[in-house]
N, C-alpha and C. Protein backbone atom coordinates (compact mmCIF):
# COMPACT_ATOMS: atom_id res chain seq x y z
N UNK A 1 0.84 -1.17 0.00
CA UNK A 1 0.00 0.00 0.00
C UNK A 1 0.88 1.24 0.00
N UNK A 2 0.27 2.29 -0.65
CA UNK A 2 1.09 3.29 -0.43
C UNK A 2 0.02 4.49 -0.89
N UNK A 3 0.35 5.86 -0.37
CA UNK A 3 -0.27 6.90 -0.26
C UNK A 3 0.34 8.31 -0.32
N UNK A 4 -0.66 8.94 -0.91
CA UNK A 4 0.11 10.19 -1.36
C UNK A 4 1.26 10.61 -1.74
N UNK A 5 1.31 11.26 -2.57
CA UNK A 5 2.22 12.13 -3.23
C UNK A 5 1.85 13.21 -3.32
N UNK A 6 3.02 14.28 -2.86
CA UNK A 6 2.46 15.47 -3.24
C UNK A 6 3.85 16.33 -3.84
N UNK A 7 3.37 17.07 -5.24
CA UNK A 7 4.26 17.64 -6.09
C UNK A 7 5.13 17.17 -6.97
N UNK A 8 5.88 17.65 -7.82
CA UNK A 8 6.42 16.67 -9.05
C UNK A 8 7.94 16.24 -8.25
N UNK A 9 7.88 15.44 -9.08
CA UNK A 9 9.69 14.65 -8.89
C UNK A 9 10.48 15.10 -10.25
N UNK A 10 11.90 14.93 -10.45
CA UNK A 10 12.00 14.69 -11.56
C UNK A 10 12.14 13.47 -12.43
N UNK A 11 11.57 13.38 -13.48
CA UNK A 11 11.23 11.85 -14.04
C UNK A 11 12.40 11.42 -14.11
N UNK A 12 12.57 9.82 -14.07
CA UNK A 12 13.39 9.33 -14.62
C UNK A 12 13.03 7.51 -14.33
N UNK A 13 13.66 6.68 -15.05
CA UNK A 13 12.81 5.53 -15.29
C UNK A 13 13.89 4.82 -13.89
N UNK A 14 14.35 5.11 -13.36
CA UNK A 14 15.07 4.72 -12.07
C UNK A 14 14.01 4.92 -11.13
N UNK A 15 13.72 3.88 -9.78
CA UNK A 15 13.12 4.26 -8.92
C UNK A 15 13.77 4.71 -8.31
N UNK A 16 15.06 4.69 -8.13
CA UNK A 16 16.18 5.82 -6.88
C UNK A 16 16.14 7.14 -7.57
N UNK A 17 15.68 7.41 -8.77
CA UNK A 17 15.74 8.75 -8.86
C UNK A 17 14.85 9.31 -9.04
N UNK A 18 13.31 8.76 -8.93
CA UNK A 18 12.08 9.28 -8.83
C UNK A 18 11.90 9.50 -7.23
N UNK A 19 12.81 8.45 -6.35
CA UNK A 19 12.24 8.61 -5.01
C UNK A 19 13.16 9.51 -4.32
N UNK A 20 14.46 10.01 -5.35
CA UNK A 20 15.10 11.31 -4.86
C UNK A 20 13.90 12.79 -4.49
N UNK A 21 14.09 13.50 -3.32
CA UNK A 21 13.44 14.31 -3.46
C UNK A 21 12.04 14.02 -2.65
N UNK A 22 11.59 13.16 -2.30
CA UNK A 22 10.52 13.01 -1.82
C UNK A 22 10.91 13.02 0.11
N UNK A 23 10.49 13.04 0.82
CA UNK A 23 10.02 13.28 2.57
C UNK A 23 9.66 11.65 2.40
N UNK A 24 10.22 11.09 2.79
CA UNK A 24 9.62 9.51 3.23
C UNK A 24 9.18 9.70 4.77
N UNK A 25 7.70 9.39 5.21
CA UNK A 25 7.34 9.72 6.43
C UNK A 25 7.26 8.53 7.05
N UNK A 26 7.82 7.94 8.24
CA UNK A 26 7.54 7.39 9.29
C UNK A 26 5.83 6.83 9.41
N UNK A 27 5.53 5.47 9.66
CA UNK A 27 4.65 5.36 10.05
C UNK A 27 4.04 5.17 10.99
N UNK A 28 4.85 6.38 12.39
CA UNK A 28 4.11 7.12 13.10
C UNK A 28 3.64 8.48 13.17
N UNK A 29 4.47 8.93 11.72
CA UNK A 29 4.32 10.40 10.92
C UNK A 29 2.87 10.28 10.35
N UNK A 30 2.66 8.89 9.32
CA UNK A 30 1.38 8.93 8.49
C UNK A 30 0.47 8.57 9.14
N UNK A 31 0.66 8.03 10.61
CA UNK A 31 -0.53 7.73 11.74
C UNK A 31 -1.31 8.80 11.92
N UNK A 32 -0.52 10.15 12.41
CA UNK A 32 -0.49 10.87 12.95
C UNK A 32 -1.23 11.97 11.87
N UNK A 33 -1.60 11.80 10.84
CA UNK A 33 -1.86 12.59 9.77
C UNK A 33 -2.72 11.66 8.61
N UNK A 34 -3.02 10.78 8.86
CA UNK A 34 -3.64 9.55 7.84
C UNK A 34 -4.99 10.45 7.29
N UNK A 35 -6.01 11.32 7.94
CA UNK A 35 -6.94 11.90 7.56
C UNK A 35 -6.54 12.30 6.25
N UNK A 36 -7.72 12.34 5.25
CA UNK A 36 -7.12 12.93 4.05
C UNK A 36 -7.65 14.69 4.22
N UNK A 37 -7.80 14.90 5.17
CA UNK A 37 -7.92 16.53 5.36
C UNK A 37 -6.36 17.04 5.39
N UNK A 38 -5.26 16.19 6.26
CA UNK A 38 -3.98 16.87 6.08
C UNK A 38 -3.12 17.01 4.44
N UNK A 39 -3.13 16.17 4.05
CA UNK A 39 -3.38 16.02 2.32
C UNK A 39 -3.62 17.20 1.96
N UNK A 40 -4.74 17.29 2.00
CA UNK A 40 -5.86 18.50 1.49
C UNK A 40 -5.11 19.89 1.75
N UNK A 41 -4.81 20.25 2.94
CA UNK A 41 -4.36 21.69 3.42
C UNK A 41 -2.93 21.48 3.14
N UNK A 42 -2.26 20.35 3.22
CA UNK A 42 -0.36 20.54 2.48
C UNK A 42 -0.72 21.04 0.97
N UNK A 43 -1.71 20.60 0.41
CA UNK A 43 -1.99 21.13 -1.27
C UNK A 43 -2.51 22.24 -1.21
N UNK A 44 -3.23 22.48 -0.60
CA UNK A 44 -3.98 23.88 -0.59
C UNK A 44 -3.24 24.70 -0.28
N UNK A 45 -1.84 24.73 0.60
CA UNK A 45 -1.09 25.83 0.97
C UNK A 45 -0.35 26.14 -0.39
N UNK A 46 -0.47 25.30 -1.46
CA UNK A 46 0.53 25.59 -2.81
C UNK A 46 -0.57 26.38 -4.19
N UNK A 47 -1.84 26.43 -3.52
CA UNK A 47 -2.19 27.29 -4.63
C UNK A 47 -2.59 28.76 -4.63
N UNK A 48 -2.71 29.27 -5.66
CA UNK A 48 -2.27 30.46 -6.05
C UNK A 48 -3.05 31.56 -5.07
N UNK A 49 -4.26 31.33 -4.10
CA UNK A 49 -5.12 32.24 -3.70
C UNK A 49 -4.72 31.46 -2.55
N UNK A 50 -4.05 30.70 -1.47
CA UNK A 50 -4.40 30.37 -0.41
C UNK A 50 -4.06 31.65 0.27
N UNK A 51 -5.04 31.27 1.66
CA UNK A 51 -4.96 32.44 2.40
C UNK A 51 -4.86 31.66 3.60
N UNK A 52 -4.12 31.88 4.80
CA UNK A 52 -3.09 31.62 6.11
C UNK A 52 -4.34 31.72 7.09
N UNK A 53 -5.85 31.24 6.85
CA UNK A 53 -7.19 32.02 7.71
C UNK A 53 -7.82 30.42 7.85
N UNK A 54 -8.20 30.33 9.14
CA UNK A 54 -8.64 28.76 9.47
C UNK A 54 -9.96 28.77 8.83
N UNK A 55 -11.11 30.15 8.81
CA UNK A 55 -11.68 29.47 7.82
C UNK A 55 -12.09 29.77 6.73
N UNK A 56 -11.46 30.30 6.13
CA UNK A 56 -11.29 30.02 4.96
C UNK A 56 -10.64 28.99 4.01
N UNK A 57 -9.72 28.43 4.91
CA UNK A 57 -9.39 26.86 4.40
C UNK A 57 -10.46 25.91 4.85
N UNK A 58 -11.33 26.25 6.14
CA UNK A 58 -12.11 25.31 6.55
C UNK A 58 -13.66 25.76 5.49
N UNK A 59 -13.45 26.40 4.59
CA UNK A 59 -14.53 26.96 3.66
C UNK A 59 -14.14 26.15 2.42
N UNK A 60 -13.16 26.39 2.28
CA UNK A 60 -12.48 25.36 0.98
C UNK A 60 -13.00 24.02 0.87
N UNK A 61 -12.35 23.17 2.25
CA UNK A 61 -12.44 22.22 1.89
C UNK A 61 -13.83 21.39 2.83
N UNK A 62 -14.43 22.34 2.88
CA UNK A 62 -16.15 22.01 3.62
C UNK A 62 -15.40 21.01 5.46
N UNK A 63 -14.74 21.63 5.96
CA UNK A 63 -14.29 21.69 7.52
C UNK A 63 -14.81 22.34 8.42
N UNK A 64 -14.62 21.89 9.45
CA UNK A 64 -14.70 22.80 10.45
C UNK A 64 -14.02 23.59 10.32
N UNK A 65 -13.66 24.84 11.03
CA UNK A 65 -12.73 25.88 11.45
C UNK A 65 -11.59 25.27 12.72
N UNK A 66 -12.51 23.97 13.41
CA UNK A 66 -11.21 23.62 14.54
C UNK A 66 -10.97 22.65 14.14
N UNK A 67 -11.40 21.72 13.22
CA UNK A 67 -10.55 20.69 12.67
C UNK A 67 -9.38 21.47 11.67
N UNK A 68 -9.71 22.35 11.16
CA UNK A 68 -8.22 22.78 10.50
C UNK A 68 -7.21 23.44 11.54
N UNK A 69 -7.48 24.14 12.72
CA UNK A 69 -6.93 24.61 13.59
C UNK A 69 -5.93 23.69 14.03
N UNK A 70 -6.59 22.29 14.27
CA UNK A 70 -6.12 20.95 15.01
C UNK A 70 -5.13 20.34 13.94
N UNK A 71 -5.50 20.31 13.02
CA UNK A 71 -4.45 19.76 11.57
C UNK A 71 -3.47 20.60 11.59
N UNK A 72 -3.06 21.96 11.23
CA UNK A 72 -2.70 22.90 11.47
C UNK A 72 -1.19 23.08 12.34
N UNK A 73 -1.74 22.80 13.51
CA UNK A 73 -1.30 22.44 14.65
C UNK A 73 -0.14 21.32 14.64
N UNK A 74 -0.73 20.23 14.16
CA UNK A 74 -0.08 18.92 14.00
C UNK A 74 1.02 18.79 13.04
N UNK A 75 0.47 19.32 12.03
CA UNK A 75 1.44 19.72 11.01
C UNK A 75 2.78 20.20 11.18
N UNK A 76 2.44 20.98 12.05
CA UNK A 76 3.54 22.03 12.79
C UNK A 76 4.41 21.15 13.50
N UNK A 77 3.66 20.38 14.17
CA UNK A 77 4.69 20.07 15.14
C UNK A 77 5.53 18.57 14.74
N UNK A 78 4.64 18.00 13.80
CA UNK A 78 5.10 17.43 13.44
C UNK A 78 6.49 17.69 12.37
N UNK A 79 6.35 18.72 12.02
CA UNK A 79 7.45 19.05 11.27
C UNK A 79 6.94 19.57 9.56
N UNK A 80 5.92 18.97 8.86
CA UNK A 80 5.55 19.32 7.91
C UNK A 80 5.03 20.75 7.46
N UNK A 81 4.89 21.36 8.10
CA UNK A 81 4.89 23.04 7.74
C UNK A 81 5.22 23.81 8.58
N UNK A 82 5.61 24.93 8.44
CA UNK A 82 6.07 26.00 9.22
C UNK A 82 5.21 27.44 9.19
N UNK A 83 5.41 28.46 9.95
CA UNK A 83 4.65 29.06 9.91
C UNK A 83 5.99 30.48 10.27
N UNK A 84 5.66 31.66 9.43
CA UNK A 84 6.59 32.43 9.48
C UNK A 84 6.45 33.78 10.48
N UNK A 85 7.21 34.26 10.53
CA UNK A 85 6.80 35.54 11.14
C UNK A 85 5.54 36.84 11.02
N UNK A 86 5.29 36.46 9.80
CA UNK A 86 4.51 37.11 9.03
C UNK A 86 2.81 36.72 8.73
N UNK A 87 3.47 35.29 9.36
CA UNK A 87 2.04 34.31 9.39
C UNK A 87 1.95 33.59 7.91
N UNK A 88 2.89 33.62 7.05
CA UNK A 88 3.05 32.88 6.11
C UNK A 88 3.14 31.31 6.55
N UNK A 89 2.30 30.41 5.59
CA UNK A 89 1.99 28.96 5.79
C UNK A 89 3.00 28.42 4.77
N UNK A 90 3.98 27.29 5.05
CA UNK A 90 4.60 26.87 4.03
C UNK A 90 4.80 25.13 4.28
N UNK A 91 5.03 24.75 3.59
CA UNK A 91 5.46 22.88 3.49
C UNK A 91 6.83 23.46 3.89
N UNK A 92 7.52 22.20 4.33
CA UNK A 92 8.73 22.21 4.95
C UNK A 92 9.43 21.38 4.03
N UNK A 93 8.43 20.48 3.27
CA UNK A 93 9.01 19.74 1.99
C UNK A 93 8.44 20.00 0.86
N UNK A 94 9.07 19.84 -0.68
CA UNK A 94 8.12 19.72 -1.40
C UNK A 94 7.43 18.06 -1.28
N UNK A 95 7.82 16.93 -1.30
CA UNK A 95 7.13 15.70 -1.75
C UNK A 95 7.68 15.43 -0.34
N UNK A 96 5.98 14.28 -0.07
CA UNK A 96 5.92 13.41 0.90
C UNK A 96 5.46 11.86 0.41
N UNK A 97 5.71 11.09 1.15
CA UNK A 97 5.54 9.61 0.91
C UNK A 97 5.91 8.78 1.86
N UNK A 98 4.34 7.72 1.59
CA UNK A 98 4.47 6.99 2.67
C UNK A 98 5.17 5.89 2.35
N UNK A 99 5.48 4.42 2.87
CA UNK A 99 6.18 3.68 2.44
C UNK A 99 5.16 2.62 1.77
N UNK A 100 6.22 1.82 0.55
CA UNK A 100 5.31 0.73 -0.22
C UNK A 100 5.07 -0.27 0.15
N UNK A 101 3.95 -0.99 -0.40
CA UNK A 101 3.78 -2.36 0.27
C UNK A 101 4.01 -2.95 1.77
N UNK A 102 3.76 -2.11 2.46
CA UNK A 102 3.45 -2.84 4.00
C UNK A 102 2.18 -2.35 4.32
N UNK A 103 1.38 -3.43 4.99
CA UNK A 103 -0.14 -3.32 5.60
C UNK A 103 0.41 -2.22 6.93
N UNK A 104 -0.85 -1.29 6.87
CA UNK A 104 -1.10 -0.50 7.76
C UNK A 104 -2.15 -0.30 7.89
N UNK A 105 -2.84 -0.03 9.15
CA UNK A 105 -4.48 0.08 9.66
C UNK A 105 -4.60 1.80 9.31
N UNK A 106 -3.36 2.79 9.73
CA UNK A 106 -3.51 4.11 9.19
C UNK A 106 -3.80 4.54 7.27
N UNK A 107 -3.12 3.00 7.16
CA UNK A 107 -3.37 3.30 5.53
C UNK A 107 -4.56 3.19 5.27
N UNK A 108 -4.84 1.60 5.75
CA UNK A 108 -6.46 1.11 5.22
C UNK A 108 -7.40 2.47 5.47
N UNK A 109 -6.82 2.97 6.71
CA UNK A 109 -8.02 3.97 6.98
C UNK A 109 -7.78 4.77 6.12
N UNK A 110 -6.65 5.45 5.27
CA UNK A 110 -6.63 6.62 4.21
C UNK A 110 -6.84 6.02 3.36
N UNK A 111 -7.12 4.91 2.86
CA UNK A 111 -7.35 4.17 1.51
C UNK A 111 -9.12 4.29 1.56
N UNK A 112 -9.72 3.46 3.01
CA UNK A 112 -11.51 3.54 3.10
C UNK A 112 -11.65 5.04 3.27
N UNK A 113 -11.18 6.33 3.42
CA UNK A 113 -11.64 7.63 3.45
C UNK A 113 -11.40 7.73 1.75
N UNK A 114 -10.79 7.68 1.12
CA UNK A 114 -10.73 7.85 -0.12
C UNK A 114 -11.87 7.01 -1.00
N UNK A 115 -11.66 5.96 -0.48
CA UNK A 115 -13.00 5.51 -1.51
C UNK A 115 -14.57 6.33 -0.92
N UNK A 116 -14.30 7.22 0.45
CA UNK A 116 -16.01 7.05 0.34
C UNK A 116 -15.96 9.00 -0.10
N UNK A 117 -14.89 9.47 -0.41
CA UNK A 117 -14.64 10.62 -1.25
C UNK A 117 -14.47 10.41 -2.77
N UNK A 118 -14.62 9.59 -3.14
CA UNK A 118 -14.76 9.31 -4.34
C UNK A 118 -16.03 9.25 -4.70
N UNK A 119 -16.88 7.76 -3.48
CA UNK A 119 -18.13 7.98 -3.58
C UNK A 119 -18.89 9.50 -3.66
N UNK A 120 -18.91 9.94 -2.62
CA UNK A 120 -19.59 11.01 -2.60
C UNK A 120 -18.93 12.36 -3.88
N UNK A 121 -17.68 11.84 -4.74
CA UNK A 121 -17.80 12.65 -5.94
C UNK A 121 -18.71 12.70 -6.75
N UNK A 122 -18.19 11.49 -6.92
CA UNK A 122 -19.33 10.55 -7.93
C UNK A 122 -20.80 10.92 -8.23
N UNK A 123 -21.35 10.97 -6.72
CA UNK A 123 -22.79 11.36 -6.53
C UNK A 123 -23.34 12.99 -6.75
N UNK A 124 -21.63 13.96 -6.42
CA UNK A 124 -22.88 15.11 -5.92
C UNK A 124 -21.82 15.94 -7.75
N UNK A 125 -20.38 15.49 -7.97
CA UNK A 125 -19.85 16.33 -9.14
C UNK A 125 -20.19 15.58 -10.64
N UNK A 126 -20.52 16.87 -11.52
CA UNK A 126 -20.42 16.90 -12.87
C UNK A 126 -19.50 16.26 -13.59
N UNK A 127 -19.66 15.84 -14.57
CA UNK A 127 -19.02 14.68 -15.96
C UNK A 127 -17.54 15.63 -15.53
N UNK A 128 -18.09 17.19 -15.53
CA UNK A 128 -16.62 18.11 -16.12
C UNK A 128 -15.97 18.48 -15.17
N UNK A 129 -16.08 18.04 -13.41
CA UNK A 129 -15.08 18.34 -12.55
C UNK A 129 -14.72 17.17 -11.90
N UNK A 130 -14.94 16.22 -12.64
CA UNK A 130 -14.28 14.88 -12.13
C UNK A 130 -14.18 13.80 -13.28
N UNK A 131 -13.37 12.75 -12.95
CA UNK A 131 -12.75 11.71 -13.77
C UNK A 131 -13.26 10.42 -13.40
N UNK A 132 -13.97 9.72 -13.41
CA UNK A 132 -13.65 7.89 -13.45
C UNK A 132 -13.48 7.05 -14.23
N UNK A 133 -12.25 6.28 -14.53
CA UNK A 133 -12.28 5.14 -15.38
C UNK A 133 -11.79 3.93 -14.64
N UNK A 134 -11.42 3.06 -15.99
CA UNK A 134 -11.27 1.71 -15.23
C UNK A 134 -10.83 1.08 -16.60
N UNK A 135 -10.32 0.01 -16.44
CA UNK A 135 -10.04 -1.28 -17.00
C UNK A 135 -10.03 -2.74 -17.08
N UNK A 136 -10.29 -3.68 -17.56
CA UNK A 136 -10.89 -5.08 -16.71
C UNK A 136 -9.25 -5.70 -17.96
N UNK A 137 -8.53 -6.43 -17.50
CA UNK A 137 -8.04 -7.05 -17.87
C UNK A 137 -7.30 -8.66 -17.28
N UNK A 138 -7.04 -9.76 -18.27
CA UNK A 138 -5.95 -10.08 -17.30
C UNK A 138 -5.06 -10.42 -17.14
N UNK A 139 -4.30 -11.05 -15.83
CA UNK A 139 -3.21 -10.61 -15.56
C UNK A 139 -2.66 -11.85 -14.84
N UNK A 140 -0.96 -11.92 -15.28
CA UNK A 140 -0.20 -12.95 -15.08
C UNK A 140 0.16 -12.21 -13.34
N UNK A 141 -0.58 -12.85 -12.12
CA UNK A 141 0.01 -12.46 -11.06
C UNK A 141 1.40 -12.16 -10.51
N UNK A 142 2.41 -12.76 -11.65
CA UNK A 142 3.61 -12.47 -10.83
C UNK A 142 3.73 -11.33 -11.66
N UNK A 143 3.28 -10.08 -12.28
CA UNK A 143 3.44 -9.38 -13.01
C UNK A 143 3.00 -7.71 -11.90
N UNK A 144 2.38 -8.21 -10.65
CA UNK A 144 1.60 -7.14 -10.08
C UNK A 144 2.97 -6.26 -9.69
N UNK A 145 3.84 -7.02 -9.34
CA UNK A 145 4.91 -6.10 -9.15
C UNK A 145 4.96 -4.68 -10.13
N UNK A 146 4.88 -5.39 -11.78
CA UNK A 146 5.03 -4.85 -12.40
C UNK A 146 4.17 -3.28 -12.71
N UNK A 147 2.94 -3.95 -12.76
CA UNK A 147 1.80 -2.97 -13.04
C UNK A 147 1.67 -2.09 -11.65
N UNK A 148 2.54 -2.42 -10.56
CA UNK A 148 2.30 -1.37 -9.36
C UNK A 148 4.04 0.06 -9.76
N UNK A 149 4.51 -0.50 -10.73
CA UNK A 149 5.69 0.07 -11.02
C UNK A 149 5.22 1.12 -11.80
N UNK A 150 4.04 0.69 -12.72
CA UNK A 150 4.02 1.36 -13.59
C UNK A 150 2.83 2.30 -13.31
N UNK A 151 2.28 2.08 -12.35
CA UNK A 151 1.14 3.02 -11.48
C UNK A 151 1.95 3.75 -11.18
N UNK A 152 2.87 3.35 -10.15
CA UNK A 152 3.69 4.83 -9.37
C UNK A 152 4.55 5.41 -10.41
N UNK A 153 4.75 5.08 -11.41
CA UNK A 153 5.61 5.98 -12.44
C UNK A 153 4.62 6.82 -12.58
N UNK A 154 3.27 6.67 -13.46
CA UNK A 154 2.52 7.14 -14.06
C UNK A 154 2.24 8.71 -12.67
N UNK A 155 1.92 8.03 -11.53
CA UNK A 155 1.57 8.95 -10.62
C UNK A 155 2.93 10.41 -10.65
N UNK A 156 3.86 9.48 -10.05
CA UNK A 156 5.22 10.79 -10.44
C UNK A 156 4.83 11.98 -12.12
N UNK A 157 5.03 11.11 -13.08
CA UNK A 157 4.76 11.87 -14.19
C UNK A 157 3.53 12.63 -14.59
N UNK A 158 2.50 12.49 -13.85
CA UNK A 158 1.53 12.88 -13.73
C UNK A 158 1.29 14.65 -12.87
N UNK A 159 2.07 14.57 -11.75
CA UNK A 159 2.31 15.30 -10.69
C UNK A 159 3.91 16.04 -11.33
N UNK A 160 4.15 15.34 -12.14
CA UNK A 160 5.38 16.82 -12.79
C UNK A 160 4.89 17.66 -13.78
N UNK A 161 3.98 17.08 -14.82
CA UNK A 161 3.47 17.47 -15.35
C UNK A 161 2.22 18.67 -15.44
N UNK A 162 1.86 18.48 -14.44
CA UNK A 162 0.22 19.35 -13.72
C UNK A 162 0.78 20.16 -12.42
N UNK A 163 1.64 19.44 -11.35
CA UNK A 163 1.85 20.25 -9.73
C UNK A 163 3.10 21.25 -9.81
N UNK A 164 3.86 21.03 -11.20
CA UNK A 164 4.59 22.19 -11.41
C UNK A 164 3.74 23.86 -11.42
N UNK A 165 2.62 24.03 -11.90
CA UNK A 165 2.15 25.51 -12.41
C UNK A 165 2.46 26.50 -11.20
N UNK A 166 2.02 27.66 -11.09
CA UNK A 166 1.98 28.23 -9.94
C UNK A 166 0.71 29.15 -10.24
N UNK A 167 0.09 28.51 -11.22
CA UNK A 167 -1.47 28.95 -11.38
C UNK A 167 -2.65 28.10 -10.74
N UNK A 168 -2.26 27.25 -9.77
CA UNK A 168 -3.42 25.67 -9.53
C UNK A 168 -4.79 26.45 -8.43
N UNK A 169 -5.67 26.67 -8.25
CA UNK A 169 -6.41 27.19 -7.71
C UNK A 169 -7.17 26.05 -7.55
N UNK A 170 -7.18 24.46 -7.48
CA UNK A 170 -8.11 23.85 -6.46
C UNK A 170 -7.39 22.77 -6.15
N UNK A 171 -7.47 21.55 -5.23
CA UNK A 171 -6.99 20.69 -4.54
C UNK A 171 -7.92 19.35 -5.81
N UNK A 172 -6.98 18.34 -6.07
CA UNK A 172 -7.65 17.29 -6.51
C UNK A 172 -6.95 16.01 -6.20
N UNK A 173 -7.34 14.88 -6.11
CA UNK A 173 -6.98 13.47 -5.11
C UNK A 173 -7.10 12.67 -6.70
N UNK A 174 -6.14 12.01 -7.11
CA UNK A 174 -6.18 10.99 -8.42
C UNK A 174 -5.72 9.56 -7.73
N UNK A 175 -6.77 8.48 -7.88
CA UNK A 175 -6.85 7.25 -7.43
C UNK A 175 -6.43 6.30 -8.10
N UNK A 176 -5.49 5.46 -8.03
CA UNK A 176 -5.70 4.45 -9.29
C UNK A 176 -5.50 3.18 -8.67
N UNK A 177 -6.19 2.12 -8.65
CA UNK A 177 -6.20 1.06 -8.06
C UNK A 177 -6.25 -0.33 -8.51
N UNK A 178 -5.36 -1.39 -8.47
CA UNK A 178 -5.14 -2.59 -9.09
C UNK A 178 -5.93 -3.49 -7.99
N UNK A 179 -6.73 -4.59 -8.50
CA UNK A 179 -7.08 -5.49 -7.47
C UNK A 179 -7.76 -6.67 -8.05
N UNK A 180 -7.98 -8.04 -7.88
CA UNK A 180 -8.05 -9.00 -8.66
C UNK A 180 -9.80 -9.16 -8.20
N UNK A 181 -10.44 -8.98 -9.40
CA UNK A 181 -11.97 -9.49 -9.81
C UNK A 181 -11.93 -11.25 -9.54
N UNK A 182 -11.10 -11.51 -9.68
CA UNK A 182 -11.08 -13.26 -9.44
C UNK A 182 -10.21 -13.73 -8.20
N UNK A 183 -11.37 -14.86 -7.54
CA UNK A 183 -10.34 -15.18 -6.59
C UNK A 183 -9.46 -16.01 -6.86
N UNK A 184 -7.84 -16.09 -6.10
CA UNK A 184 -6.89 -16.48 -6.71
C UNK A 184 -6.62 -17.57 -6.25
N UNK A 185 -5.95 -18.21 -7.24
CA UNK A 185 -5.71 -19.50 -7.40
C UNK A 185 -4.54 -19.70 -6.60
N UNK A 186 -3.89 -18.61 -6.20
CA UNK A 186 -2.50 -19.18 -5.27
C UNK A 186 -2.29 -17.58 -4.61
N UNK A 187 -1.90 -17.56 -3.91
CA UNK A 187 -1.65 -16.18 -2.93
C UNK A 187 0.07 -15.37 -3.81
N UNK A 188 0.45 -14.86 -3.17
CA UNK A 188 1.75 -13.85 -3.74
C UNK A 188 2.89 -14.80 -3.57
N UNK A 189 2.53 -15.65 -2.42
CA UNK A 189 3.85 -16.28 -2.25
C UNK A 189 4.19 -17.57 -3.21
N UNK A 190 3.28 -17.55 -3.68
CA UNK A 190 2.51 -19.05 -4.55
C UNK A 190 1.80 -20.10 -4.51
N UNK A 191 1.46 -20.00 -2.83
CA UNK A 191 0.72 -21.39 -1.92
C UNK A 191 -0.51 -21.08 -2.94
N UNK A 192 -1.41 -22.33 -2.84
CA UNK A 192 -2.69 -22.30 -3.59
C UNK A 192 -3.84 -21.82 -2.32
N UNK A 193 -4.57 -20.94 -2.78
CA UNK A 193 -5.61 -20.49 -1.82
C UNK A 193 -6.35 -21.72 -1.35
């Protein structure tokens, strides 16, 4: 499992040099922040109108005013943003990331908040401020390695391409998810289910 990215890398077909540059967080860092509201306000501090006002970020992203206070807060102390003399809000990094492929209950929980923000896209946004697709194919299991390689590439190149501007005026979450429609005939390790 793995979660978030935020901002471009520079490409390159090396994973040591896509994962140059990124904040690898502790997973008592992504415990501590698993809500996808902290997500939300590390992106929101990078676009072009944010304003340093609890609620007006808590207007943005339909919050409370003390749940952003409390995020806010955490952020801080955790180390991920700073706050200036001036009251300027800033990331302390550009890219964060959690680690790959290990089960976490903080993940599952940022993975089930994401699907039920998707849901509720789905339901309340227009064809033209949101995306869903999909693909049904299949697939030689010892290959998932592969197709999870080529997800997180796609994600990096994706996020150099678009999180470079310094024109971005809204926050958006891109999902992409591999998972087997069939139950399997043998687990990862190869035992037969």
């Amino acid at each position: 499992e793995r979660s978030e990215i935020l901002d471009p890398v520079v490409s390159s077909d090396t994973q040591e040099s896509r994962d140059e540059g990124y904040l690898q967080l502790s997973a008592d860092q992504f415990h501590a922040v698993s809500d996808w509201h902290y997500f939300a306000i590390l992106n929101l501090i990078r676009t072009k109108s944010f304003k340093n006002d609890h609620g007006w970020i808590a207007g943005r992203l339909g919050l409370s005013a003390a749940t952003v206070s409390d995020a806010i807060e955490r952020l801080k102390r955790l180390g991920m943003v700073a706050e200036s003399a001036t009251s300027k809000l800033t990331r302390t990094a550009r890219q964060f990331r959690t680690s790959d492929d290990v089960q976490s209950v903080a993940l599952r929980k940022s993975h089930h908040q994401n699907l039920e923000l998707a849901r509720e896209a789905l339901e309340t946004l227009s064809v033209e401020d949101r995306d869903f697709t999909w693909i049904t194919l299949p697939l030689d299991q010892g290959k998932l390695p592969l197709a999870k390689s080529l997800i997180r590439k796609f994600q990096d190149d994706l996020v150099e391409a678009l999180g470079e501007q310094d024109d971005c005026t809204e926050v958006y979450r891109v999902a992409v998810q591999v998972f087997p429609l069939t139950k399997l005939l043998k687990n990862s390790k190869g035992k037969k289910v």
